[in-house]
Each structure stands twice: as C-alpha cells, then as structure tokens.
N, C-alpha and C. Protein backbone atom coordinates (compact mmCIF):
# COMPACT_ATOMS: atom_id res chain seq x y z
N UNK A 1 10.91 126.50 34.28
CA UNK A 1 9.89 125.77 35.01
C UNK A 1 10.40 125.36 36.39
N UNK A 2 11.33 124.99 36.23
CA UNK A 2 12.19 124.42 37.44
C UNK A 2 12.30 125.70 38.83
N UNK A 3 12.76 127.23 38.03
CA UNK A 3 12.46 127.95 38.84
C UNK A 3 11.17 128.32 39.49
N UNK A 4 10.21 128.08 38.91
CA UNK A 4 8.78 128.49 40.17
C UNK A 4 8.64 126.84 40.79
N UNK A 5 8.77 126.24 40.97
CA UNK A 5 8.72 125.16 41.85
C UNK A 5 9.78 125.69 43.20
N UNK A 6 10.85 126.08 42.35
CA UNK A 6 11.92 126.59 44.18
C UNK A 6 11.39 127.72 44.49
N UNK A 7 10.66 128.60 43.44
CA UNK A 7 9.93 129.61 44.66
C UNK A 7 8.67 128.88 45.33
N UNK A 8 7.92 128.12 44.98
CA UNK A 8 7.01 127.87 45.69
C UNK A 8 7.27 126.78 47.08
N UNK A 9 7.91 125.74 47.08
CA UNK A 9 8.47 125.65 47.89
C UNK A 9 9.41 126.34 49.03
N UNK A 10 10.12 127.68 48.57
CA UNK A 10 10.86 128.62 49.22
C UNK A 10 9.42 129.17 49.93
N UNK A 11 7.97 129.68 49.43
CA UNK A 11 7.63 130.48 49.80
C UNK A 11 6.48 129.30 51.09
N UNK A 12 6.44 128.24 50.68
CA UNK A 12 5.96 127.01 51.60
C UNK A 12 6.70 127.10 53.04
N UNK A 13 7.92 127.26 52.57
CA UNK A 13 8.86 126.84 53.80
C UNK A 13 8.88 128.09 54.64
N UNK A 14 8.94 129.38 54.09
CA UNK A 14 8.85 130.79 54.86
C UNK A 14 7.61 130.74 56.00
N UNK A 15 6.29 129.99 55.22
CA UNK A 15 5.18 130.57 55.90
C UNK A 15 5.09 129.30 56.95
N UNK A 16 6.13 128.13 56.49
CA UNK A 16 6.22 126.99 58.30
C UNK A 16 7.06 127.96 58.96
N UNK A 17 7.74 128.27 58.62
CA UNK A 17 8.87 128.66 59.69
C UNK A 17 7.60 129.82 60.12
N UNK A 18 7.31 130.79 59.87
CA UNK A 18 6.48 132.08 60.26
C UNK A 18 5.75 130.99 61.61
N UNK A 19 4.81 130.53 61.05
CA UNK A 19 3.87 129.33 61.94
C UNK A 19 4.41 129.30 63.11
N UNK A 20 5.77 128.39 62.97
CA UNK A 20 6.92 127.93 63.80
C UNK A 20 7.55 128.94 64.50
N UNK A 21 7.71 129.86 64.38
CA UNK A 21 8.11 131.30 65.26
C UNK A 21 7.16 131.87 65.63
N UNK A 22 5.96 132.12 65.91
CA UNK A 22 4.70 132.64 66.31
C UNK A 22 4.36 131.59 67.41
N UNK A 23 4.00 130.43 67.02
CA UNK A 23 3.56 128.92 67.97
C UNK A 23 4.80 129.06 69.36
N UNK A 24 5.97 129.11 69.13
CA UNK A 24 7.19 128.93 69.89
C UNK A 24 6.92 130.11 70.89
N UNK A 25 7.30 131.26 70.23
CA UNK A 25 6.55 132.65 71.01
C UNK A 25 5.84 132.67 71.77
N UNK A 26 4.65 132.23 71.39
CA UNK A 26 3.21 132.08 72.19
C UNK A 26 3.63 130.95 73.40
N UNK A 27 3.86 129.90 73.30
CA UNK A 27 4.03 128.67 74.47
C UNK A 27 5.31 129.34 75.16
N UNK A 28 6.37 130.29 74.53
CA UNK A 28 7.42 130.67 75.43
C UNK A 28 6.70 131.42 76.65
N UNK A 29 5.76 132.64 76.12
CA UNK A 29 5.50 133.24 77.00
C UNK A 29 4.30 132.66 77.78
N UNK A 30 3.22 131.82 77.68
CA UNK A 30 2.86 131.13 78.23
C UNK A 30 2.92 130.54 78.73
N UNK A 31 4.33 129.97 79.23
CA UNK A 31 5.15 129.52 80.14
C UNK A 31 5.92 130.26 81.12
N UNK A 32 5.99 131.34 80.74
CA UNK A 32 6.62 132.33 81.27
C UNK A 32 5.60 133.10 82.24
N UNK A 33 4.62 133.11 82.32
CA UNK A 33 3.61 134.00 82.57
C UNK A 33 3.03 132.65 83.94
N UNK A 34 2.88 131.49 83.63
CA UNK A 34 2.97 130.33 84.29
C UNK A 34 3.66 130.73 85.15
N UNK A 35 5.52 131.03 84.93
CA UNK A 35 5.98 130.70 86.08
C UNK A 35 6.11 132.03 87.16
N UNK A 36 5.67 132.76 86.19
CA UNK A 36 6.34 134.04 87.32
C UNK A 36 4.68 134.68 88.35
N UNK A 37 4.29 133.57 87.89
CA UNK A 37 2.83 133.90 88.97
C UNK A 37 3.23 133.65 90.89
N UNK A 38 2.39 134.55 91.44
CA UNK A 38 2.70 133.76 93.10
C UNK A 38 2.64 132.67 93.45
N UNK A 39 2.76 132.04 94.15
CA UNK A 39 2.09 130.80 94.84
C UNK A 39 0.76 131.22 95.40
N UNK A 40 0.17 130.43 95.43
CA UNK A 40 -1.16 130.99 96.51
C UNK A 40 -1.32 130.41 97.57
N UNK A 41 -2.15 131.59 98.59
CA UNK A 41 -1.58 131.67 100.14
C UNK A 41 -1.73 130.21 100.79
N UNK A 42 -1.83 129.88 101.97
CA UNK A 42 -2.38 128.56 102.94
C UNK A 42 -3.61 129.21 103.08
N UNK A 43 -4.23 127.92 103.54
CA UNK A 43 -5.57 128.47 104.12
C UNK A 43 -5.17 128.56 105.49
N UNK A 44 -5.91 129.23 106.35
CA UNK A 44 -5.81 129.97 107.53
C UNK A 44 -6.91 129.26 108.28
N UNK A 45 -5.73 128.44 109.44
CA UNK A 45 -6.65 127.66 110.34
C UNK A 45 -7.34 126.51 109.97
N UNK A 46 -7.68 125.21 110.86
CA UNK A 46 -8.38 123.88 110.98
C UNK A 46 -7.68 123.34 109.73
N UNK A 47 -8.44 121.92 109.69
CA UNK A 47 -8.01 121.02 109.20
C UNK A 47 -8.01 121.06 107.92
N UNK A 48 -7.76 119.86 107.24
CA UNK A 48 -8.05 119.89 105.52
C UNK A 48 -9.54 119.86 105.63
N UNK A 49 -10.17 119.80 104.71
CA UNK A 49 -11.69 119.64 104.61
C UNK A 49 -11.95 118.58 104.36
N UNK A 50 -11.18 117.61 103.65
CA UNK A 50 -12.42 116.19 103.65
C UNK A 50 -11.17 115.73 104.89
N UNK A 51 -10.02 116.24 105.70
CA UNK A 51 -8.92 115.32 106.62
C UNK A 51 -8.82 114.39 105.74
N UNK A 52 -8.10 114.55 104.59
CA UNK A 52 -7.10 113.50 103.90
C UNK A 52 -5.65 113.82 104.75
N UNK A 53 -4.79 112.44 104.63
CA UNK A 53 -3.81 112.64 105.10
C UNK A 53 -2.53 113.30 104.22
N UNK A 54 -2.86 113.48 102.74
CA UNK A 54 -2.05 114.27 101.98
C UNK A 54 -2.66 115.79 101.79
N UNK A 55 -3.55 116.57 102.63
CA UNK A 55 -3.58 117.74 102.52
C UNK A 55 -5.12 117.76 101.96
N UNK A 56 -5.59 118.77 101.37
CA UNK A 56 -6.34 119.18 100.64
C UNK A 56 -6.90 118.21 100.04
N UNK A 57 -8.06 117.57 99.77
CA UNK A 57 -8.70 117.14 98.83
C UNK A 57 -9.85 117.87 98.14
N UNK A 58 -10.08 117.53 97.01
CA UNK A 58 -11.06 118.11 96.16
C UNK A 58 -11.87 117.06 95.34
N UNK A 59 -13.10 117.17 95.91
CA UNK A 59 -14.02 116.00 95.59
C UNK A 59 -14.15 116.45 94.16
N UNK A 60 -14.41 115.56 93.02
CA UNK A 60 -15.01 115.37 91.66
C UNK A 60 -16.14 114.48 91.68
N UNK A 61 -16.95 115.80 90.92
CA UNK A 61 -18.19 114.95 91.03
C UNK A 61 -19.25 114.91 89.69
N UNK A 62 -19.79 116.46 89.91
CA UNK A 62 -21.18 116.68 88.72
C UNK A 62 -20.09 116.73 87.24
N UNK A 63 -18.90 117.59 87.36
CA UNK A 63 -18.51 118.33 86.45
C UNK A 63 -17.75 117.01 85.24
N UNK A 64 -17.20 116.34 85.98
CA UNK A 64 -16.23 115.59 85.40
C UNK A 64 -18.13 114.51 84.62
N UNK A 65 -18.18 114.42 85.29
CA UNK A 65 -19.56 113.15 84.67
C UNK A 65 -20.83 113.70 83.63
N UNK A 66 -20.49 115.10 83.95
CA UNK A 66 -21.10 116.01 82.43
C UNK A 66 -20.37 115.91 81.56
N UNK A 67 -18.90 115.98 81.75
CA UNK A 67 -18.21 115.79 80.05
C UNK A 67 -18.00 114.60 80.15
N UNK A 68 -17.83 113.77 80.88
CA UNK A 68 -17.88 112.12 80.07
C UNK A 68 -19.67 111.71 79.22
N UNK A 69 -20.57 112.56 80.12
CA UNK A 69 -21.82 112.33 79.24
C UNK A 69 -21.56 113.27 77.96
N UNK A 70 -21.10 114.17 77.84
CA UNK A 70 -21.16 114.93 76.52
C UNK A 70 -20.11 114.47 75.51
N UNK A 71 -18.68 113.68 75.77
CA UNK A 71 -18.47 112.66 74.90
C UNK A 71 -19.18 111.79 74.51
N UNK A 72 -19.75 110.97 75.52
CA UNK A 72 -20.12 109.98 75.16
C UNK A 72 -21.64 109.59 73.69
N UNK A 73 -21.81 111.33 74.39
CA UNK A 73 -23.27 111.99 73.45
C UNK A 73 -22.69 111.93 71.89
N UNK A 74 -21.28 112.92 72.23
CA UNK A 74 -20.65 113.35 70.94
C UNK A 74 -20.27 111.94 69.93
N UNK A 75 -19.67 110.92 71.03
CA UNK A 75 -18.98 109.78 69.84
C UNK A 75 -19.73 109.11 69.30
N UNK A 76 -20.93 109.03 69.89
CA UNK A 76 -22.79 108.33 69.48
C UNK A 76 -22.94 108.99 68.24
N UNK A 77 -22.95 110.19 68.65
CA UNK A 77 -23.68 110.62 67.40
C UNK A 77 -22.88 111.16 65.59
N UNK A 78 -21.19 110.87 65.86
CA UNK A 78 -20.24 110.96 65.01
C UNK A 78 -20.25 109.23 64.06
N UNK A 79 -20.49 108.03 65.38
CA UNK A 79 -20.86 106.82 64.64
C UNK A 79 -22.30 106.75 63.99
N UNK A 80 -23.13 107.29 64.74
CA UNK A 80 -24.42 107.37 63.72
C UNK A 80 -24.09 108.48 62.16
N UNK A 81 -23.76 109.21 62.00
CA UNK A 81 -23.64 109.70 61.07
C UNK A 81 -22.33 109.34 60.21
N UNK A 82 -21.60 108.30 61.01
CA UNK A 82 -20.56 107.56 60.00
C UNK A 82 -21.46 106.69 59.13
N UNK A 83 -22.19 105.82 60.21
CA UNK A 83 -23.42 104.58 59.48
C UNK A 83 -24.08 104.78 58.70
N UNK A 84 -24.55 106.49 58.65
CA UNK A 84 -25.53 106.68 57.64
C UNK A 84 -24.95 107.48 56.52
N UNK A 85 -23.59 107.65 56.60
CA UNK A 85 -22.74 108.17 55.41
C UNK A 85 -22.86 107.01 54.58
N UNK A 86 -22.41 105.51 55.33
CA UNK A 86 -21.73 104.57 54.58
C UNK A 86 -22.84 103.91 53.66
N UNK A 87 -23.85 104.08 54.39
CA UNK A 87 -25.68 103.10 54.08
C UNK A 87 -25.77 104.08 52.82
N UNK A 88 -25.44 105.15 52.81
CA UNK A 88 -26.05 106.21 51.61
C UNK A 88 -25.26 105.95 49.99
C-alpha cells in the first residue's frame, strides 16, 4: 500500500517539475526576445507634442476609463450574484 502512495506522489511531483520547466522556458525566452529587440528610432524634428519638459508625453484618456468602467461593471455584477447565491 505504502508503495502506490510513493508512486503517486513521485508521479505528482514529475508533472510540477514538467509545469516548472515549460513556465521557466517560456518567461526565459520571453525575456529574451524582450531584450534583443531594437530600440526605436527618435522622432525626426520639432518639439515633444504636448512640450512636456521630460520628453514625450502621452495623454490617457477614453481607453484607460473604458476598463475602469468594465471593472467596475464586472465587480457589480460578481457582488450581485454573490447576494443572490447567499439569499438562495
């Protein structure tokens, strides 16, 4: 009896480690692929566009305030269907 418990555990521990060598792999070269990209070029000519004094700015605007509305949609409607789990 004692022996299929150490295989099953043996065969538990094979398929973390598998996990664990695949996951590692993947973020190695995904990092790798990260770094060995170019830089990308300057822009060519005049100023920054909004003239910030640190370079480049990039306004945030529609995009960022669509996913705070589509959380905000999402966590609404995860507590309503907590409330009506619990009422049931």
């Amino acid at each position: 009896m004692e022996v299929e418990i150490i295989k099953v555990y043996y065969i538990c521990d094979m398929n973390r480690f598998r996990k664990l060598i695949v996951l590692s792999i993947f973020l190695f070269c995904t990092a790798a692929i990260g770094i060995c990209q170019a830089p990308p070029t300057p822009p060519s000519g005049g100023a920054a566009p909004c003239g910030g004094p640190f370079g480049t700015v990039c306004p945030i605007d529609g995009g960022v305030s669509l996913l705070i509305a589509a959380g905000a949609a999402l966590g609404g409607k995860k507590a309503f269907d907590l409330k009506k789990k619990k009422a049931s």
